[in-house]
PDB file of N, CA and C in Angstrom:
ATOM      1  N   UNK A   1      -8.677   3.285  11.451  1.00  0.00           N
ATOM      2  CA  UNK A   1      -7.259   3.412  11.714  1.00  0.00           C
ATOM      3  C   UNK A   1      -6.562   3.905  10.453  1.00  0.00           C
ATOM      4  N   UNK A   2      -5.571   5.013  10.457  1.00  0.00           N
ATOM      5  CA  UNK A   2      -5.050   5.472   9.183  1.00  0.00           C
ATOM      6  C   UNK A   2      -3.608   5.410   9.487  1.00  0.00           C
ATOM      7  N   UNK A   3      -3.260   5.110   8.695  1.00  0.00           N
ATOM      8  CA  UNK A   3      -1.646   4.622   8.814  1.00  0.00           C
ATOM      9  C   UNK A   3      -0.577   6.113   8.657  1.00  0.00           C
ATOM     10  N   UNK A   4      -0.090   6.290   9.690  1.00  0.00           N
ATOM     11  CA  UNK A   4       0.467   7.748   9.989  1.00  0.00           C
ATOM     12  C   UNK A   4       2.163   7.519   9.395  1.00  0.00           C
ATOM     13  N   UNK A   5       2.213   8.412   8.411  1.00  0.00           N
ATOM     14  CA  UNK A   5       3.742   8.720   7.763  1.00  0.00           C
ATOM     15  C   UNK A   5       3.825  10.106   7.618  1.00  0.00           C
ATOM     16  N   UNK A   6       5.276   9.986   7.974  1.00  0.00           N
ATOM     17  CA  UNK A   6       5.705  11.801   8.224  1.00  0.00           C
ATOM     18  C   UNK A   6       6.709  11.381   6.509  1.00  0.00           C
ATOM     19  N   UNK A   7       6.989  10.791   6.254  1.00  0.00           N
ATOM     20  CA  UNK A   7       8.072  10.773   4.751  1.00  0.00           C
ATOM     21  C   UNK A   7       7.169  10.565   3.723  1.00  0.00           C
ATOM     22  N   UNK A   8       7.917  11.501   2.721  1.00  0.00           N
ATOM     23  CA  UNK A   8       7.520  12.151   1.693  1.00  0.00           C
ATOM     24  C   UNK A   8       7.011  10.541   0.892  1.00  0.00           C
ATOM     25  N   UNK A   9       6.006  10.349  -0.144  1.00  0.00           N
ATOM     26  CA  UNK A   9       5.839   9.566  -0.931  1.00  0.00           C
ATOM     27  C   UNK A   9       7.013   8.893  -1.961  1.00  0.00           C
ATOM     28  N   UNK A  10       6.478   7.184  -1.943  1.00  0.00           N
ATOM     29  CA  UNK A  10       7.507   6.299  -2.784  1.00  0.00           C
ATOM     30  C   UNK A  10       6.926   6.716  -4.137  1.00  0.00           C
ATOM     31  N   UNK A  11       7.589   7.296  -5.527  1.00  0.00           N
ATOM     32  CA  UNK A  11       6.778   6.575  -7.121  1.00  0.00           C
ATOM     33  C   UNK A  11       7.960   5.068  -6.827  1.00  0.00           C
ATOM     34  N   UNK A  12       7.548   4.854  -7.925  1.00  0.00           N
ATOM     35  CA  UNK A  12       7.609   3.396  -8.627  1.00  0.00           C
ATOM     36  C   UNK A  12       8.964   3.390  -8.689  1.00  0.00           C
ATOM     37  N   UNK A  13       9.706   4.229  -9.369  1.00  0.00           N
ATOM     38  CA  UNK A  13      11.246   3.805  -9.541  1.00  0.00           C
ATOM     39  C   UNK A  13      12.072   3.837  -8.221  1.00  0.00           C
ATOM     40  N   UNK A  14      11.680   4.690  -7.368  1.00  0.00           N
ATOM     41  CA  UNK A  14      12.099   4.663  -6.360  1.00  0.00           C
ATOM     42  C   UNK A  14      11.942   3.818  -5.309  1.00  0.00           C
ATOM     43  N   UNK A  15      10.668   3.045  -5.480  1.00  0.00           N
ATOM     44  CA  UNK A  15      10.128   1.856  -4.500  1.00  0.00           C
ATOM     45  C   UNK A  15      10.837   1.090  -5.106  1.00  0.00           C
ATOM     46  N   UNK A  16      10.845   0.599  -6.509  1.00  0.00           N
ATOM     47  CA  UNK A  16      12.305  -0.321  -7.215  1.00  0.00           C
ATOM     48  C   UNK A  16      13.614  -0.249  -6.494  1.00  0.00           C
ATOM     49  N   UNK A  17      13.951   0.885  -6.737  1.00  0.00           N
ATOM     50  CA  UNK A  17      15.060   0.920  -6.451  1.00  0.00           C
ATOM     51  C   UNK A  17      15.648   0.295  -4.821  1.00  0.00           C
ATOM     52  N   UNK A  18      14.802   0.672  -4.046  1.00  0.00           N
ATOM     53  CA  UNK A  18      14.829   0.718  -2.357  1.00  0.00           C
ATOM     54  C   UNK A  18      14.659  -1.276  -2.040  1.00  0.00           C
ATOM     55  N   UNK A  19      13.584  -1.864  -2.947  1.00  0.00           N
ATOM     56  CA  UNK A  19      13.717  -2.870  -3.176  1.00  0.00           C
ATOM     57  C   UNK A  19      14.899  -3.702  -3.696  1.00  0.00           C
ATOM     58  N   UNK A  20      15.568  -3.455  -4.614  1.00  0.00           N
ATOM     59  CA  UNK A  20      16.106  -4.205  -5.442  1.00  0.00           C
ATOM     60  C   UNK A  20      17.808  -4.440  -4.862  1.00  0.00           C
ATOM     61  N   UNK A  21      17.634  -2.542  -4.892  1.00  0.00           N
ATOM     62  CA  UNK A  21      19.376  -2.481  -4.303  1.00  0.00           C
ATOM     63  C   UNK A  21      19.839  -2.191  -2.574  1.00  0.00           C
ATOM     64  N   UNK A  22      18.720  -2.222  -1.922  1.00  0.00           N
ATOM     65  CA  UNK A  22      18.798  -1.838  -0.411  1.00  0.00           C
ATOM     66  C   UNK A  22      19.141  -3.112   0.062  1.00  0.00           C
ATOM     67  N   UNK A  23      19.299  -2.740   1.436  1.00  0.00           N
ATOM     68  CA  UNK A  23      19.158  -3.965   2.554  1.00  0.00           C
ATOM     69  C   UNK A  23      18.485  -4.303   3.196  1.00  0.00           C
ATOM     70  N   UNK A  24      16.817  -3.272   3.448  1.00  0.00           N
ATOM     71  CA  UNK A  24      15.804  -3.569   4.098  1.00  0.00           C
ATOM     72  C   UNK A  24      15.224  -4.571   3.328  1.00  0.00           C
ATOM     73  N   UNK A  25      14.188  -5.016   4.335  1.00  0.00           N
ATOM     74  CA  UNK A  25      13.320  -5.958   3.537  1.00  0.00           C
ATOM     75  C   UNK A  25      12.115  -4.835   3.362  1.00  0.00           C
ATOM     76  N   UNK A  26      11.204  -4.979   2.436  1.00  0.00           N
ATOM     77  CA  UNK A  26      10.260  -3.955   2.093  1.00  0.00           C
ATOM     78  C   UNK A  26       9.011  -4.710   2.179  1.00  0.00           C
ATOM     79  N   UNK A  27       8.272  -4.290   3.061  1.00  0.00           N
ATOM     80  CA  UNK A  27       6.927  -4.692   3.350  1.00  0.00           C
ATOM     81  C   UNK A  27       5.594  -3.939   2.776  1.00  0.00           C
ATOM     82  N   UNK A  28       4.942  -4.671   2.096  1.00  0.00           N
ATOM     83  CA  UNK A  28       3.507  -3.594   1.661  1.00  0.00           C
ATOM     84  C   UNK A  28       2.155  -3.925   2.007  1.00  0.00           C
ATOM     85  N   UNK A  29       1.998  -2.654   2.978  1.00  0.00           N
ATOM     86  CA  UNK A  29       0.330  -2.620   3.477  1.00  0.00           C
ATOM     87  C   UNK A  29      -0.727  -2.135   2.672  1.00  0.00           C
ATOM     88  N   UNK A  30      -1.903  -2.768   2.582  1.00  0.00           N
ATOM     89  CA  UNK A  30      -2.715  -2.677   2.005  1.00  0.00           C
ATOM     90  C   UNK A  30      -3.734  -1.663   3.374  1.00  0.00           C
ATOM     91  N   UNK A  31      -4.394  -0.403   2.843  1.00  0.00           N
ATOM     92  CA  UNK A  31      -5.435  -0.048   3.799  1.00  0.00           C
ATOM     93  C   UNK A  31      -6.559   0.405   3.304  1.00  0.00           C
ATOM     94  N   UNK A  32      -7.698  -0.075   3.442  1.00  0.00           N
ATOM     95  CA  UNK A  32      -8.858  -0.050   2.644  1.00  0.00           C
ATOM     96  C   UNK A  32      -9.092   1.063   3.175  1.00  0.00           C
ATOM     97  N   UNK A  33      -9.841   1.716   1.679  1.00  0.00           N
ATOM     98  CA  UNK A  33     -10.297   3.549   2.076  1.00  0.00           C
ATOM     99  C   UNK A  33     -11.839   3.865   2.010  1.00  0.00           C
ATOM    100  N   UNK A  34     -12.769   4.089   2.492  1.00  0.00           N
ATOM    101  CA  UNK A  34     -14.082   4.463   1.655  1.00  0.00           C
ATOM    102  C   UNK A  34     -13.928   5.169   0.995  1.00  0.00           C
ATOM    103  N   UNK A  35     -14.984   4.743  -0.167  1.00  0.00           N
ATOM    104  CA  UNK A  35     -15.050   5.732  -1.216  1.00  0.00           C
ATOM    105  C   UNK A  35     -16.453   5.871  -1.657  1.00  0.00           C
ATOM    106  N   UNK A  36     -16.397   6.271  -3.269  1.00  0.00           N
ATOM    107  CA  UNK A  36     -18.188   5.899  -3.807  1.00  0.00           C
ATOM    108  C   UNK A  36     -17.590   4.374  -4.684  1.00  0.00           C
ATOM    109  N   UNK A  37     -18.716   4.087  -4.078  1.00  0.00           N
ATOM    110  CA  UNK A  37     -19.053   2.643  -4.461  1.00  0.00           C
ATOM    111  C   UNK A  37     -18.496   1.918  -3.527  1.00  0.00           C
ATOM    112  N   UNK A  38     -17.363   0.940  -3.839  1.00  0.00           N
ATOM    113  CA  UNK A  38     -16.539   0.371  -2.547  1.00  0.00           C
ATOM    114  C   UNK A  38     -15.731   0.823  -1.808  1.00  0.00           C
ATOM    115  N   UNK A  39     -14.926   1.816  -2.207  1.00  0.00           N
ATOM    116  CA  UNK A  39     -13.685   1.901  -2.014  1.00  0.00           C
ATOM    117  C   UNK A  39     -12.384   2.020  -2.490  1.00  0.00           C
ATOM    118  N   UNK A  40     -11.456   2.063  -2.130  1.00  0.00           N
ATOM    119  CA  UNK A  40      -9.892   1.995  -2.579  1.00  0.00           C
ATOM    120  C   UNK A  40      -9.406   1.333  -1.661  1.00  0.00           C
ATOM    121  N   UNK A  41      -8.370   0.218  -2.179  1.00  0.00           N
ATOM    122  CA  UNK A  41      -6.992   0.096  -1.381  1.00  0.00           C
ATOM    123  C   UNK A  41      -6.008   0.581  -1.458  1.00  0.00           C
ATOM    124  N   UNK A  42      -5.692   1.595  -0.565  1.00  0.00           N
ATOM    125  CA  UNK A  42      -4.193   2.201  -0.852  1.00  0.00           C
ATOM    126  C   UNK A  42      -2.957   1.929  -0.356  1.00  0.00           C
ATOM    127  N   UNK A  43      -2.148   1.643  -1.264  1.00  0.00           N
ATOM    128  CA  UNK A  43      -0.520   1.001  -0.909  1.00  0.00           C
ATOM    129  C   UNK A  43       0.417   1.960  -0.102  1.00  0.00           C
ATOM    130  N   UNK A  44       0.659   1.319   0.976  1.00  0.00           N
ATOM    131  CA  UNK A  44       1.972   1.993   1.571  1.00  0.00           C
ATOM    132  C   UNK A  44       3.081   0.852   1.468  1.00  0.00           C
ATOM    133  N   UNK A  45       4.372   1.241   1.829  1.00  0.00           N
ATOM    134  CA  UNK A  45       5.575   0.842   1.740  1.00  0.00           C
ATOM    135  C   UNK A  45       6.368   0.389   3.378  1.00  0.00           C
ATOM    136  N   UNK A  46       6.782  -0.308   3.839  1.00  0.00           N
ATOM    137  CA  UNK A  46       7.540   0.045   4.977  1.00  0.00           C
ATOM    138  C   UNK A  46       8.700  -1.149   5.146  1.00  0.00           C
ATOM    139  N   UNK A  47       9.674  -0.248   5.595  1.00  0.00           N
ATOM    140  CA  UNK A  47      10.831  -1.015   5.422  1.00  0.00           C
ATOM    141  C   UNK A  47      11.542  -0.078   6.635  1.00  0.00           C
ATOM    142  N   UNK A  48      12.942  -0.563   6.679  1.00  0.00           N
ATOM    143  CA  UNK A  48      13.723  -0.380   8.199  1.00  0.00           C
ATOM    144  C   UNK A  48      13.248  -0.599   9.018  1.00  0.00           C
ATOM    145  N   UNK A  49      13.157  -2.032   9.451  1.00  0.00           N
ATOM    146  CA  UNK A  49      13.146  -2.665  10.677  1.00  0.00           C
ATOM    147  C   UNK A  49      11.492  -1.988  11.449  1.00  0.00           C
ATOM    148  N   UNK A  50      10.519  -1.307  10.284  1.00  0.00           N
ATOM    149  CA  UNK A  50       9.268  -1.494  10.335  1.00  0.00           C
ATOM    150  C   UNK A  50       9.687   0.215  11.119  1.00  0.00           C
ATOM    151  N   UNK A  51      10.053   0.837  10.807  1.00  0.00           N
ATOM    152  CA  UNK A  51      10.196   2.388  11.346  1.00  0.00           C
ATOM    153  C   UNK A  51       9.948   3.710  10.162  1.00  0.00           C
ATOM    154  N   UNK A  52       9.898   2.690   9.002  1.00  0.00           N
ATOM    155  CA  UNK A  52       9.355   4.096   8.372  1.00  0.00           C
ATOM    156  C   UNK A  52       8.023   3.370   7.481  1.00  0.00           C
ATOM    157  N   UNK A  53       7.830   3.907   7.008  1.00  0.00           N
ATOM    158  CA  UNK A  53       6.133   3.746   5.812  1.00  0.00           C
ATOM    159  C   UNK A  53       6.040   4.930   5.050  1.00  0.00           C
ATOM    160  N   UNK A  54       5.966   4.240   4.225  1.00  0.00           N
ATOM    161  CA  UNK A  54       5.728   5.956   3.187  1.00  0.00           C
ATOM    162  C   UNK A  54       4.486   5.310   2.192  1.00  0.00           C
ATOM    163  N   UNK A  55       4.027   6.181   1.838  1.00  0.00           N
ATOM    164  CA  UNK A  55       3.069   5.929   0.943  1.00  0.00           C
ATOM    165  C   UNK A  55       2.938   6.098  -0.646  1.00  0.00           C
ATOM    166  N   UNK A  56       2.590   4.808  -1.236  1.00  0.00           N
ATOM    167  CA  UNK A  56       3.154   4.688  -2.654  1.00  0.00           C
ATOM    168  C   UNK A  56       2.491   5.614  -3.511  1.00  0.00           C
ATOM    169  N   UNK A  57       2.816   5.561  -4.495  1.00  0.00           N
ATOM    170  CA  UNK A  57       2.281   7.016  -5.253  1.00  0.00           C
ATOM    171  C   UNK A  57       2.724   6.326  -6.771  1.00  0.00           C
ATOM    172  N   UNK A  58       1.739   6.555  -7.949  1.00  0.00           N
ATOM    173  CA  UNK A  58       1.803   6.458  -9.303  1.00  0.00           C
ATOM    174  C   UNK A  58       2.631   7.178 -10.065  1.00  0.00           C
ATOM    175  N   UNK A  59       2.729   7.578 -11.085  1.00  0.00           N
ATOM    176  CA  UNK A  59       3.886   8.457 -11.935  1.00  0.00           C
ATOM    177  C   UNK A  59       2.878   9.532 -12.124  1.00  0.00           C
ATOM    178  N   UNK A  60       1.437   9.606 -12.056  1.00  0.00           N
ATOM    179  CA  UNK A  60       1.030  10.807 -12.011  1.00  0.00           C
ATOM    180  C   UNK A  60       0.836  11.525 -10.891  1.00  0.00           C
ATOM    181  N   UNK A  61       1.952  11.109  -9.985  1.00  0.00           N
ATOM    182  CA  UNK A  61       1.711  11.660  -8.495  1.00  0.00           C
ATOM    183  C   UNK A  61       0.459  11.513  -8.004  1.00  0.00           C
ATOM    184  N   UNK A  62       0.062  10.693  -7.956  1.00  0.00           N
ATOM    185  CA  UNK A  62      -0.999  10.500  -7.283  1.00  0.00           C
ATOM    186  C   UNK A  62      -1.465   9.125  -6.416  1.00  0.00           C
ATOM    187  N   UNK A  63      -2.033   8.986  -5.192  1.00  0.00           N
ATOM    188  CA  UNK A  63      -1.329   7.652  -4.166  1.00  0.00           C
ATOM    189  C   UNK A  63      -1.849   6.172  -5.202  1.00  0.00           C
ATOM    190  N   UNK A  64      -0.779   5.297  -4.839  1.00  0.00           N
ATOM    191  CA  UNK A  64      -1.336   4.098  -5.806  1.00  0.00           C
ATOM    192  C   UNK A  64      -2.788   3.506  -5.140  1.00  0.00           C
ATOM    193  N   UNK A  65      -3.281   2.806  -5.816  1.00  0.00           N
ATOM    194  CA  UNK A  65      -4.956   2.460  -5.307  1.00  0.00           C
ATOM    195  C   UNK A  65      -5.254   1.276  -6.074  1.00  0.00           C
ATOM    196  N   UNK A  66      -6.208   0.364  -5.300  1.00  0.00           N
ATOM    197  CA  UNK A  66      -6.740  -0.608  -6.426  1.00  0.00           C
ATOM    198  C   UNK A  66      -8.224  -0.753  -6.191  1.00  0.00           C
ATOM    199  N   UNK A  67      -8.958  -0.901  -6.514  1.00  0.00           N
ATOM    200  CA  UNK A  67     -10.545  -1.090  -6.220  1.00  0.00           C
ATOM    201  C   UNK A  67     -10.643  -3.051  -5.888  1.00  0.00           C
ATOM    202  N   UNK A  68      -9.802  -3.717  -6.334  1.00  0.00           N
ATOM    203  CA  UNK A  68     -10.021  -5.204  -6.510  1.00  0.00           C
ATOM    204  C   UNK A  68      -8.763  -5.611  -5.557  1.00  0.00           C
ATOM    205  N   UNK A  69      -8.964  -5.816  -4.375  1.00  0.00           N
ATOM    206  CA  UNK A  69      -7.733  -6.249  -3.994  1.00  0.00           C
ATOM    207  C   UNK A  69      -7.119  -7.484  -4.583  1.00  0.00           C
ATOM    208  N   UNK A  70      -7.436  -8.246  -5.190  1.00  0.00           N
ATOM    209  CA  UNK A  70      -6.858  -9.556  -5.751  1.00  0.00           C
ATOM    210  C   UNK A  70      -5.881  -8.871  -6.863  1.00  0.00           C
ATOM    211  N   UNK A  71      -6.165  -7.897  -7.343  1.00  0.00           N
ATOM    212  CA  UNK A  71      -5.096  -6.683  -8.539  1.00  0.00           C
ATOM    213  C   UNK A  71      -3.905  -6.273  -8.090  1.00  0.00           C
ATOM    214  N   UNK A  72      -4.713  -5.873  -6.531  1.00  0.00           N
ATOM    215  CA  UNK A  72      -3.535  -5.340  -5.478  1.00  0.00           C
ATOM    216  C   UNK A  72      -2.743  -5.989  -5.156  1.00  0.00           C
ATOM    217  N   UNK A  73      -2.693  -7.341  -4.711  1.00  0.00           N
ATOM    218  CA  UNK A  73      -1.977  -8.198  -4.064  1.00  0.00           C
ATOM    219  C   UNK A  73      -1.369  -8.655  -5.414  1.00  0.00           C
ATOM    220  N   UNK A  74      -1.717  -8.943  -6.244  1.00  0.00           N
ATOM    221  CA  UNK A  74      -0.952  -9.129  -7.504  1.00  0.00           C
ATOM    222  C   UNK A  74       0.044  -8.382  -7.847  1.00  0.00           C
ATOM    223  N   UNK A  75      -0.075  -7.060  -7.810  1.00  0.00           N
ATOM    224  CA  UNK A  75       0.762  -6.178  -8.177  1.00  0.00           C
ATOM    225  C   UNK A  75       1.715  -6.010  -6.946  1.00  0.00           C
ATOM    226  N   UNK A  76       1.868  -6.111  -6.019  1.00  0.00           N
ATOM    227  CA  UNK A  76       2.750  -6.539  -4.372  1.00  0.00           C
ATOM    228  C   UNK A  76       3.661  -7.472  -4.859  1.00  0.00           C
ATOM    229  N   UNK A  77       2.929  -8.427  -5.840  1.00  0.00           N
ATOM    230  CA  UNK A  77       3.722  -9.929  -6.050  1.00  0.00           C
ATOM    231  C   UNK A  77       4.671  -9.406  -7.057  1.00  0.00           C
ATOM    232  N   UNK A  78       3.968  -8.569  -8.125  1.00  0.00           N
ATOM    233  CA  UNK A  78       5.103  -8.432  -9.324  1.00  0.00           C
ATOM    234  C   UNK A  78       6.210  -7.802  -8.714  1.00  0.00           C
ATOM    235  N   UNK A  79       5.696  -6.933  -7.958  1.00  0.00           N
ATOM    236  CA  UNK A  79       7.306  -5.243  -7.628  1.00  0.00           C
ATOM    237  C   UNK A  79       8.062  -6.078  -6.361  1.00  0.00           C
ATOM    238  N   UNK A  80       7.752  -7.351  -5.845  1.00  0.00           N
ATOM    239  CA  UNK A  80       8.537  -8.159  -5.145  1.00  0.00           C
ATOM    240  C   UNK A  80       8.503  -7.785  -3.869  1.00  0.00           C
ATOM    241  N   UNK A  81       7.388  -7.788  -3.032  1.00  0.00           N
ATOM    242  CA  UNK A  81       7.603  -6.717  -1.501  1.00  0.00           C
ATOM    243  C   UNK A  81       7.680  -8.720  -0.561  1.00  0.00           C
ATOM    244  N   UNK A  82       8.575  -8.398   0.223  1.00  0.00           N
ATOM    245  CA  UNK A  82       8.975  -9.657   1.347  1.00  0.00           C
ATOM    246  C   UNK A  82       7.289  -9.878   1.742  1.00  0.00           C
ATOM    247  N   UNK A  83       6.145  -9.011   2.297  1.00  0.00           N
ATOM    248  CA  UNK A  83       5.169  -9.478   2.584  1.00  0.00           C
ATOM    249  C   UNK A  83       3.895  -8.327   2.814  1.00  0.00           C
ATOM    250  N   UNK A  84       3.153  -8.887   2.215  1.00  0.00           N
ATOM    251  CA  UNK A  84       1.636  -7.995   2.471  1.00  0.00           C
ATOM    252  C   UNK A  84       1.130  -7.826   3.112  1.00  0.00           C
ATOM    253  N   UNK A  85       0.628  -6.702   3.864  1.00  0.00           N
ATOM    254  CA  UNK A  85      -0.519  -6.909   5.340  1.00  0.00           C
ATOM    255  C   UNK A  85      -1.718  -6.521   4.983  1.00  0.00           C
ATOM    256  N   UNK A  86      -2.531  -6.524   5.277  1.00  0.00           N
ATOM    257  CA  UNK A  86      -4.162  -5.569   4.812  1.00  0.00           C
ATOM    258  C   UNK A  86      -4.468  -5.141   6.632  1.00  0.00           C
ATOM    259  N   UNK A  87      -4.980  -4.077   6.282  1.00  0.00           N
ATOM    260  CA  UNK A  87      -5.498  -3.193   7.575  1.00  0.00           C
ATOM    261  C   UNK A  87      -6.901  -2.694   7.176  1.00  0.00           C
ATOM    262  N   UNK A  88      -7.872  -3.026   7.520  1.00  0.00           N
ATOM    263  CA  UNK A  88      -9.232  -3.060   7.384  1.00  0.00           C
ATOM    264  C   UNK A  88      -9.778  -2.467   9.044  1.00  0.00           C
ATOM    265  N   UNK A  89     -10.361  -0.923   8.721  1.00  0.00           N
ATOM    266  CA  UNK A  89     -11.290  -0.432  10.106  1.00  0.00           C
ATOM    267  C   UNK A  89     -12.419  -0.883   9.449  1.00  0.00           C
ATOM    268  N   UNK A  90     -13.164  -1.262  10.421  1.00  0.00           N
ATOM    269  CA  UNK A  90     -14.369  -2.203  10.340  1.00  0.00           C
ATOM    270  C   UNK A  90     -15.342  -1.611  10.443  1.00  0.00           C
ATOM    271  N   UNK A  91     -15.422  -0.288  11.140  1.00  0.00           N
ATOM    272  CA  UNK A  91     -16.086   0.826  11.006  1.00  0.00           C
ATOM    273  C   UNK A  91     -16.621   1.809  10.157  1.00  0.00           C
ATOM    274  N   UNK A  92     -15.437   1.694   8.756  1.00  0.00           N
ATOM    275  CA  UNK A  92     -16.073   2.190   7.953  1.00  0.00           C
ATOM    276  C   UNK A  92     -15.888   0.903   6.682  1.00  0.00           C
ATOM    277  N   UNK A  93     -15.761  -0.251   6.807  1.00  0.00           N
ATOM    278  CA  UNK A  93     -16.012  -1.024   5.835  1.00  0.00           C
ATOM    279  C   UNK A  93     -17.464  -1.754   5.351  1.00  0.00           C
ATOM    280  N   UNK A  94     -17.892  -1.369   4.492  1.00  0.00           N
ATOM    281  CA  UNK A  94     -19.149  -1.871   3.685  1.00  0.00           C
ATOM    282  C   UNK A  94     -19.422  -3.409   3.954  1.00  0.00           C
ATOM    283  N   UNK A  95     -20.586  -3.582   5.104  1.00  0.00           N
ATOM    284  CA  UNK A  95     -21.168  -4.570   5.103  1.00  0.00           C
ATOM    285  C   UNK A  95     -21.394  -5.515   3.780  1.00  0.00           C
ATOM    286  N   UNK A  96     -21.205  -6.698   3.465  1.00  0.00           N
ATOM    287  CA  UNK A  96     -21.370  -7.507   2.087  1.00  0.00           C
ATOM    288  C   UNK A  96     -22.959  -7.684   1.992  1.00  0.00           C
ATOM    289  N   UNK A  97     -23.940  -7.791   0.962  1.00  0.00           N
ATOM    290  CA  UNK A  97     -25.052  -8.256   0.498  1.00  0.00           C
ATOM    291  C   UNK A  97     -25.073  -9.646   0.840  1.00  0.00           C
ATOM    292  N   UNK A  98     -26.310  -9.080   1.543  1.00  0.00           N
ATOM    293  CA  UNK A  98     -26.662 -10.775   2.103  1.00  0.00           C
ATOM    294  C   UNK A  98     -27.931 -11.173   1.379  1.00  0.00           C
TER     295      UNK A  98
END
């Protein structure tokens, strides 16, 4: 499942900003990506009454990501988002070592 946004990417000051001084509440999804090795989690944004999502993006333009979700969810906690979701297709997520 890939999380479908037609609006242009959040950076950082601007996800601040939409946070801090708006009236939405700002929600952040976590969606695990394959990659080499594990993976990425990549951050999207969504706010207005759950009608838009945009997808977060670094200052080097490039989408935010974490390899450790416990980093991820940490960093959700610092920039202050009302609540986290994780979206995991199971299809392409890496069975754990048994």
């Amino acid at each position: 499942m890939n999380i479908e946004t037609t609006s242009k990417p959040l950076d950082k000051n601007t996800l601040d900003e939409l946070i801090r001084y708006s009236d939405y509440d700002v929600h952040m999804i976590l969606q695990y990506t394959p990659g080499e090795g594990k993976g990425v989690y990549l951050i999207y944004a969504q706010y207005h009454n759950e009608q838009v999502t945009r997808q977060v993006y670094t200052q080097r333009n490039t989408p935010r990501n974490f390899k450790d979700i416990k980093r991820a969810i940490d960093w959700g906690k610092r920039i202050v988002f009302v609540t986290i979701t994780l979206t995991i297709d199971y299809a392409v997520y890496p069975d754990p070592a048994i």
